[in-house]
PDB file of N, CA and C in Angstrom:
ATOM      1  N   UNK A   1       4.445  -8.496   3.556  1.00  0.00           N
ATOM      2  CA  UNK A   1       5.323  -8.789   2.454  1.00  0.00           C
ATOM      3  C   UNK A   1       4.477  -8.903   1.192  1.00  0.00           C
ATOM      4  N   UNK A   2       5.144  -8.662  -0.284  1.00  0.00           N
ATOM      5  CA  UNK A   2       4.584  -8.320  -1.283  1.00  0.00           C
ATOM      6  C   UNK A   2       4.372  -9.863  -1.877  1.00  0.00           C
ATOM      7  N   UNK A   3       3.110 -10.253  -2.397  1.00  0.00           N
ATOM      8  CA  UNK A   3       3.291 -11.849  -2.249  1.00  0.00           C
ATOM      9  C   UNK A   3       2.926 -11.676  -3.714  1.00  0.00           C
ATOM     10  N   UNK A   4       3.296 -13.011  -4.847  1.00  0.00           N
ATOM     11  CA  UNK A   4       3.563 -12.895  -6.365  1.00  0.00           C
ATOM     12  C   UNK A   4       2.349 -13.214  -6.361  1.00  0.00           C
ATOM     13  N   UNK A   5       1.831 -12.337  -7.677  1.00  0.00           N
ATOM     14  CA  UNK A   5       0.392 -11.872  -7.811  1.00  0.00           C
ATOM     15  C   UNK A   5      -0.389 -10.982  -7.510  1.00  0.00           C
ATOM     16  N   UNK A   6       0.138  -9.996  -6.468  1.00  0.00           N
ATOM     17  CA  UNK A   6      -0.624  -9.355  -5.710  1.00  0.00           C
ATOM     18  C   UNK A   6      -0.570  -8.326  -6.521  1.00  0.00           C
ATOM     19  N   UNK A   7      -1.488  -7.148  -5.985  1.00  0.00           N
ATOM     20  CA  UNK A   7      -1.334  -5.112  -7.036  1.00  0.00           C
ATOM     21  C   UNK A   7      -1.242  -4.692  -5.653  1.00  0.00           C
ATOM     22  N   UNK A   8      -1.310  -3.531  -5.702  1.00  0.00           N
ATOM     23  CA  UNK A   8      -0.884  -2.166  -4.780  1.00  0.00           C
ATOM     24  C   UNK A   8      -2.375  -1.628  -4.248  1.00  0.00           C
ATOM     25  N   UNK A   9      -3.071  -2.101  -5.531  1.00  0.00           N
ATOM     26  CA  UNK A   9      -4.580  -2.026  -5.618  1.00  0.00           C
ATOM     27  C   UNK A   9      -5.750  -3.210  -4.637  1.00  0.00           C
ATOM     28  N   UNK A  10      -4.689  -4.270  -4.537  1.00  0.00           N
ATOM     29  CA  UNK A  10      -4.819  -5.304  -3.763  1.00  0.00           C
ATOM     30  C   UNK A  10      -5.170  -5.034  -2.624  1.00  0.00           C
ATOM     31  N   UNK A  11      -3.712  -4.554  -1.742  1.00  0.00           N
ATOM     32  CA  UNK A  11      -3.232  -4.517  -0.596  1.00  0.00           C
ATOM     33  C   UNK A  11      -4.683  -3.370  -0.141  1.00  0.00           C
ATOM     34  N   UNK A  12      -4.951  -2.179  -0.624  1.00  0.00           N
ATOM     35  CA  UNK A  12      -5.376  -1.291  -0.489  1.00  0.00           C
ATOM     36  C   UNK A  12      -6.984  -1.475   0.061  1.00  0.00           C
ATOM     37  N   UNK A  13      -7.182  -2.111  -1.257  1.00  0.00           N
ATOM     38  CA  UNK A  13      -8.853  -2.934  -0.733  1.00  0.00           C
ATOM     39  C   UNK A  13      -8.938  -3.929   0.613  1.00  0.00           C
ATOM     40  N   UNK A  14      -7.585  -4.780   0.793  1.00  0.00           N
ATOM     41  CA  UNK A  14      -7.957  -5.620   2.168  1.00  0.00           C
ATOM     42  C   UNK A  14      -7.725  -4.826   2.988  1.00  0.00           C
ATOM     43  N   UNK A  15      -6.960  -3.682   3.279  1.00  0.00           N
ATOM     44  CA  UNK A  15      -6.433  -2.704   4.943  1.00  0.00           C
ATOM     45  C   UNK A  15      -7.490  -1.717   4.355  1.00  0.00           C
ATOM     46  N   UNK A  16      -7.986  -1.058   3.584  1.00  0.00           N
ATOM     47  CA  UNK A  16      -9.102  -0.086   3.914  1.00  0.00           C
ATOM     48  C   UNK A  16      -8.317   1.347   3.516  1.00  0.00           C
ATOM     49  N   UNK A  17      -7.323   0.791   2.962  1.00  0.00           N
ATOM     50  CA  UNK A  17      -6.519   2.245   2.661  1.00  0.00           C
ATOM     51  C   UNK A  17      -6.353   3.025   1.223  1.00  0.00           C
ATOM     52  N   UNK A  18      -5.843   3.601   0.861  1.00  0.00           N
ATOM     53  CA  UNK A  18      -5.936   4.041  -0.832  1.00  0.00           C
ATOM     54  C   UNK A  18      -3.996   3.997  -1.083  1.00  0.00           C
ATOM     55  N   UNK A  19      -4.433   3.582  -2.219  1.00  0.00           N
ATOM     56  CA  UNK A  19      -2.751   2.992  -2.947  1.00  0.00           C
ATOM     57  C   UNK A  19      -1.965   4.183  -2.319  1.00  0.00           C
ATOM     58  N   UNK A  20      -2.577   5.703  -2.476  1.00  0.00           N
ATOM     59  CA  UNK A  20      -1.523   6.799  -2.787  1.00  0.00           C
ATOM     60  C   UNK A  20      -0.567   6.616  -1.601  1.00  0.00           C
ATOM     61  N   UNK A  21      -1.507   6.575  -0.383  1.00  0.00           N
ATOM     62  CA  UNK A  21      -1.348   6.122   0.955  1.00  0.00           C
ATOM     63  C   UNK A  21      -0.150   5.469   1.270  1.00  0.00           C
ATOM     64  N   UNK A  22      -0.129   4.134   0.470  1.00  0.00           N
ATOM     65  CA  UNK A  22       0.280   3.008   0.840  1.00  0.00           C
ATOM     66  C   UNK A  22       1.743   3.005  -0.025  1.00  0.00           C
ATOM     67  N   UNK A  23       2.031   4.268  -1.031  1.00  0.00           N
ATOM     68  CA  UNK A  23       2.861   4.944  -2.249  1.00  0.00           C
ATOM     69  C   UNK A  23       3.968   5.608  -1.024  1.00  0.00           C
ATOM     70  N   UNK A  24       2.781   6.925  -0.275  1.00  0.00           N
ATOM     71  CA  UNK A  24       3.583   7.606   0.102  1.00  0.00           C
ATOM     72  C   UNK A  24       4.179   7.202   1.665  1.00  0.00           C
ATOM     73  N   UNK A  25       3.986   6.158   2.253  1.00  0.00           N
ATOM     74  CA  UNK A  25       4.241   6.090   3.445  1.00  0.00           C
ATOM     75  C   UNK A  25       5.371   4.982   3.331  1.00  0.00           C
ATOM     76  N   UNK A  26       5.577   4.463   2.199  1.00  0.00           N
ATOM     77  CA  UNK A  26       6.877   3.678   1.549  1.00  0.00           C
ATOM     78  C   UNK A  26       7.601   4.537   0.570  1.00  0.00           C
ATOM     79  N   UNK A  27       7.304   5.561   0.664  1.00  0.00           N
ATOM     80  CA  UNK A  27       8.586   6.703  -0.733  1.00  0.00           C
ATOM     81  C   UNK A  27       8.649   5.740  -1.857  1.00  0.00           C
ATOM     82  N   UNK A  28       7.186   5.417  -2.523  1.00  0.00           N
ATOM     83  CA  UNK A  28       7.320   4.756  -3.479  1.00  0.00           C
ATOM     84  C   UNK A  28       6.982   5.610  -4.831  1.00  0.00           C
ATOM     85  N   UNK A  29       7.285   5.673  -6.313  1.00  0.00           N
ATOM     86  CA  UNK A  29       6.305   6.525  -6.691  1.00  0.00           C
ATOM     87  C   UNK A  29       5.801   5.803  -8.114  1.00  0.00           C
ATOM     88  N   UNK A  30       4.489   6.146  -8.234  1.00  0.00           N
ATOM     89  CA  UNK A  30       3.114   5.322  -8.863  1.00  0.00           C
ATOM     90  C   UNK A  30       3.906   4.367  -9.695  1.00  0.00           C
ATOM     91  N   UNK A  31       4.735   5.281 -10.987  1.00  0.00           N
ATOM     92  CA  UNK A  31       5.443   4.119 -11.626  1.00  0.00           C
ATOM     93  C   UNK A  31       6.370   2.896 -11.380  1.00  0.00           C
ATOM     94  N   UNK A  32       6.407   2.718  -9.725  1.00  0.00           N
ATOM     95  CA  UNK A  32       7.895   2.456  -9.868  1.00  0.00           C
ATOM     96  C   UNK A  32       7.263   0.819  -9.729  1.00  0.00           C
ATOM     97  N   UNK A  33       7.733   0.244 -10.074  1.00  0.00           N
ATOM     98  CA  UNK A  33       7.550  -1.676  -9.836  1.00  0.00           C
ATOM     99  C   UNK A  33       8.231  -2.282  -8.337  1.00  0.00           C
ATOM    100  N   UNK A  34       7.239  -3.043  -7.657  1.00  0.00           N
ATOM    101  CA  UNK A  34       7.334  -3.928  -6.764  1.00  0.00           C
ATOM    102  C   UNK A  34       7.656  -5.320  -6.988  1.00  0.00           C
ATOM    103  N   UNK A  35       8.086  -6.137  -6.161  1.00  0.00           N
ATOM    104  CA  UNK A  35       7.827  -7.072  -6.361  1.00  0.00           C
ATOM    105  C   UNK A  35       7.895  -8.185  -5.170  1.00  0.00           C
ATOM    106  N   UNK A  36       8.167  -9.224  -5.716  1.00  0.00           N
ATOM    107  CA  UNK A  36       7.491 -10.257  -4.717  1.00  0.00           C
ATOM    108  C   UNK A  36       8.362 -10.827  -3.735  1.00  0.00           C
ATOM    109  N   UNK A  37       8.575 -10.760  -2.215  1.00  0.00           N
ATOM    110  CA  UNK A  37       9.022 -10.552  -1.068  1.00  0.00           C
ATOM    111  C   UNK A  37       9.473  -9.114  -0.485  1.00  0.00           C
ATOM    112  N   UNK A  38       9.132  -8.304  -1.404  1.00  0.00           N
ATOM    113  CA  UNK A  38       9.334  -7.116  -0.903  1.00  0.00           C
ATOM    114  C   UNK A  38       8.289  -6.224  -0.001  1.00  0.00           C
ATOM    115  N   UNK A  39       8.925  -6.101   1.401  1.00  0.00           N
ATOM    116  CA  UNK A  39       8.650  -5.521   2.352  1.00  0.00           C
ATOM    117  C   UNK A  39       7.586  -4.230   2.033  1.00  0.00           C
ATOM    118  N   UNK A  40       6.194  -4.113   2.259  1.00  0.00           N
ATOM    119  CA  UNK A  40       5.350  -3.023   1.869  1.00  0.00           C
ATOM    120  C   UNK A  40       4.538  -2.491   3.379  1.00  0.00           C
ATOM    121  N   UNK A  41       4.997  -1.405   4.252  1.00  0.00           N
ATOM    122  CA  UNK A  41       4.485  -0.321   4.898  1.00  0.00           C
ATOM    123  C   UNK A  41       3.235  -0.590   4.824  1.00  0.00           C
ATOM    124  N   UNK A  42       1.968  -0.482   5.300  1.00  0.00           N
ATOM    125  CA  UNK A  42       0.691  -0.557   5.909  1.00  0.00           C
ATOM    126  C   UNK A  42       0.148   0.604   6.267  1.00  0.00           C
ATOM    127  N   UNK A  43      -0.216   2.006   6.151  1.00  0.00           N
ATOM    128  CA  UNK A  43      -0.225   3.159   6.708  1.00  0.00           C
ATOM    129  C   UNK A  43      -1.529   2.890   7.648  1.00  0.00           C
ATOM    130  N   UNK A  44      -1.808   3.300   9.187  1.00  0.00           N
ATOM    131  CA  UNK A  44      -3.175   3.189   9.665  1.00  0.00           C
ATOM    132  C   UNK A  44      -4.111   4.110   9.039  1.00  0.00           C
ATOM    133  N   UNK A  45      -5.824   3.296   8.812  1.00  0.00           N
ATOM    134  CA  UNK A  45      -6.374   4.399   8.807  1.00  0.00           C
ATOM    135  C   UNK A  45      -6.671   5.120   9.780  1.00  0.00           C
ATOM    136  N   UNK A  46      -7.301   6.514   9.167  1.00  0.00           N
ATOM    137  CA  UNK A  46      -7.209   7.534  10.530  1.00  0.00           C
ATOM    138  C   UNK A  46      -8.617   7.839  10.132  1.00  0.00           C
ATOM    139  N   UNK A  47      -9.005   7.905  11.555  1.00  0.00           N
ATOM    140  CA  UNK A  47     -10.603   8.411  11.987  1.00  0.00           C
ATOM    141  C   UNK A  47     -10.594   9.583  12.329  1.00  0.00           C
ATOM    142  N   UNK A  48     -11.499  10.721  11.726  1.00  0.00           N
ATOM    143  CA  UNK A  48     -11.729  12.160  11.952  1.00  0.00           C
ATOM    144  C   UNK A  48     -13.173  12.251  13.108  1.00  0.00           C
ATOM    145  N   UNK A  49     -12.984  12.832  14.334  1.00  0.00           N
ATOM    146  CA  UNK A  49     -14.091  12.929  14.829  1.00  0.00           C
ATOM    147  C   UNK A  49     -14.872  14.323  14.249  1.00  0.00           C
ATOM    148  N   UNK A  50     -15.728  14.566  14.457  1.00  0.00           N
ATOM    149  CA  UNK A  50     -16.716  15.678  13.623  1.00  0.00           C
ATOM    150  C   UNK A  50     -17.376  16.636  15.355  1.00  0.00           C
TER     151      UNK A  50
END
């Protein structure tokens, strides 16, 4: 949940993920405003083996 205070930029740095990520796996888009108790998607990161 979206807790008051938080950025998008936030969330991104503690799960290891990048905002766009965390944009597109909630059909959110860059401009649009969040806010606070609102439900925010987590996308996993994904590991590429080589």
């Amino acid at each position: 949940m979206f807790s008051k205070g938080e950025t998008l930029d936030d969330l991104a740095q503690r799960y290891d993920v990048t905002v766009q990520s965390i944009l597109f796996s909630n059909e959110l888009e860059s401009n649009q405003n969040v806010h606070e108790g609102q439900v925010i998607y987590i996308p996993k990161a994904v590991a590429y083996k080589n």
